[in-house]
Protein backbone atom coordinates (compact mmCIF):
# COMPACT_ATOMS: atom_id res chain seq x y z
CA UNK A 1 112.05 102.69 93.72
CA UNK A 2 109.16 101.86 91.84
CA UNK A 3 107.55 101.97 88.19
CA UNK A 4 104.08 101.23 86.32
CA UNK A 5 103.18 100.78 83.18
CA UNK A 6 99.61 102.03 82.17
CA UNK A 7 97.80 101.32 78.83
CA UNK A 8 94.50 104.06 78.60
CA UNK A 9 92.41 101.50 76.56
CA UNK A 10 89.68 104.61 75.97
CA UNK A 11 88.58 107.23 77.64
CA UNK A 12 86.95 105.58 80.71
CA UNK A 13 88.98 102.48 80.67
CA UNK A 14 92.81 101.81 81.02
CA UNK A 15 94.96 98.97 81.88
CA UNK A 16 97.79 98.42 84.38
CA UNK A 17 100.29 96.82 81.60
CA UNK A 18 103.36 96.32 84.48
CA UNK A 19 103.87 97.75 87.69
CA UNK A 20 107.27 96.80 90.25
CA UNK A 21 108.90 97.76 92.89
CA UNK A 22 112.89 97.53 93.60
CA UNK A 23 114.01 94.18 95.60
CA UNK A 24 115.13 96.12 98.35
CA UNK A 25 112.02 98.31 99.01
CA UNK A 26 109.34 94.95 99.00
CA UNK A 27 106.56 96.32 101.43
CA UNK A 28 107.60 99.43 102.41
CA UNK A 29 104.38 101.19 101.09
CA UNK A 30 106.22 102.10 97.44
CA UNK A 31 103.65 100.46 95.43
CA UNK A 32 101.16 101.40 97.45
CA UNK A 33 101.61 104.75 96.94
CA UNK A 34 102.37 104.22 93.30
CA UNK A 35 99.26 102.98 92.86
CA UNK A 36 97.80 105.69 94.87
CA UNK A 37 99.17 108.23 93.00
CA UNK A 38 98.15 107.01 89.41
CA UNK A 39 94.88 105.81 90.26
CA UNK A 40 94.08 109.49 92.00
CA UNK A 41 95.23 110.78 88.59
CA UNK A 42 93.00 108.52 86.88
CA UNK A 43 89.90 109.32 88.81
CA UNK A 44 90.70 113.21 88.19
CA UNK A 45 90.88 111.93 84.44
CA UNK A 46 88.11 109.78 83.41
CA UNK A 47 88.56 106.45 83.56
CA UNK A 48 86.60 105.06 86.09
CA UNK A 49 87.84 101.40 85.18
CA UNK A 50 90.75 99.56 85.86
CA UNK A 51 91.98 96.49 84.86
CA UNK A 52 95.37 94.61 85.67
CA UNK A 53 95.86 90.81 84.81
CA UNK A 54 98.36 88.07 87.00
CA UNK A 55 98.87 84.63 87.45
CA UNK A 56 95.72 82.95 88.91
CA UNK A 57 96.03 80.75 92.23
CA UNK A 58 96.23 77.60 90.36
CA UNK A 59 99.77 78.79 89.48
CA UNK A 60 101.97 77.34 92.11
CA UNK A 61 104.68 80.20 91.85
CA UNK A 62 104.89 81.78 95.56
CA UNK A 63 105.77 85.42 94.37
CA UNK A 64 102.14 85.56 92.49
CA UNK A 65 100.88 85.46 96.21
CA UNK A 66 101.80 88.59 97.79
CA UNK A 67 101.12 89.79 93.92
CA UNK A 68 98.02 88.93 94.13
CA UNK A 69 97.32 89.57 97.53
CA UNK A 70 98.68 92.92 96.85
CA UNK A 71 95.80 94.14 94.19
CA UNK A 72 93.15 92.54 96.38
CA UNK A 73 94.17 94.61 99.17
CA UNK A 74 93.65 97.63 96.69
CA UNK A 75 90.26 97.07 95.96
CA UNK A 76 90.42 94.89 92.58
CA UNK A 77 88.23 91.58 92.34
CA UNK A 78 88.78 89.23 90.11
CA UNK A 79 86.35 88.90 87.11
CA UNK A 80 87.82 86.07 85.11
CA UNK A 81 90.45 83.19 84.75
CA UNK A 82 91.83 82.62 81.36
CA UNK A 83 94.97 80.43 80.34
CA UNK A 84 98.00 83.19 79.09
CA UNK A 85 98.18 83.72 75.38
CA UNK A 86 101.31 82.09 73.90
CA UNK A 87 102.43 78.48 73.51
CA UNK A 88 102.30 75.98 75.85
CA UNK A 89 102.78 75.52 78.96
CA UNK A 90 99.77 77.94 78.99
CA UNK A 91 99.55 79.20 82.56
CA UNK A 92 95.57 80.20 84.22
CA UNK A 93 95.75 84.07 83.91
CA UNK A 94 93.71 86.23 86.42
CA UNK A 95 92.24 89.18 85.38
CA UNK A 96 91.43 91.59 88.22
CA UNK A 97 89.12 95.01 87.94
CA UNK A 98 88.90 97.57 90.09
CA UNK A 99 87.47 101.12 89.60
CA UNK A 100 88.94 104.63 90.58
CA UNK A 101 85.98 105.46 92.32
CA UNK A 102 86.33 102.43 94.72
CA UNK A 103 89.93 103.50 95.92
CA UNK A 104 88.56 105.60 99.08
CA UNK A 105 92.34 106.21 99.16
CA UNK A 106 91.75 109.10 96.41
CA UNK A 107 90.07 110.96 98.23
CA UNK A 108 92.57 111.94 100.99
């Protein structure tokens, strides 16, 4: 139902390179608990920071929104706004931190 993509950067750091859930399972708790799940491993592991990058608000593109609302609802802020590497267009890129300690979720 659901998949993510995780990059450990080093041994307290690691990135969240892709994460998705199926079209017919859209807020049914699947990434949620995907999330959940890797970010308790994490925690148990070392890293204590996470990062995970996605269109910034500027982006008119209406599927970014419940994107982004989605990692803001788990606890990452955003810490910077850069344009996405590549050739033009180059689209505002949000990059979003959050920490496995700050996911009270872990510890259920």
């Amino acid at each position: 139902m659901g998949f993510l993509v995780l990059d450990r950067r080093s041994r307290r750091a690691a990135e969240i390179l892709w994460m998705g859930v199926h079209p017919s399972a859209p807020r049914t708790g699947v990434g949620t608990q995907l999330l959940t799940d890797v970010l308790r491993q994490l925690a148990a592991d070392g890293p204590q920071l996470v990062e995970v990058k996605t269109l910034d608000r500027a982006v008119d593109y209406q599927p970014y929104e419940a994107t982004r609302a989605f990692w803001e609802r788990s606890g990452f802020v955003q810490i910077d706004n850069r344009p996405t590497p590549g050739p033009a267009p180059r689209q505002p890129r949000r990059d979003l931190r959050g920490g496995t300690w700050r996911d009270d979720r872990a510890s259920r």
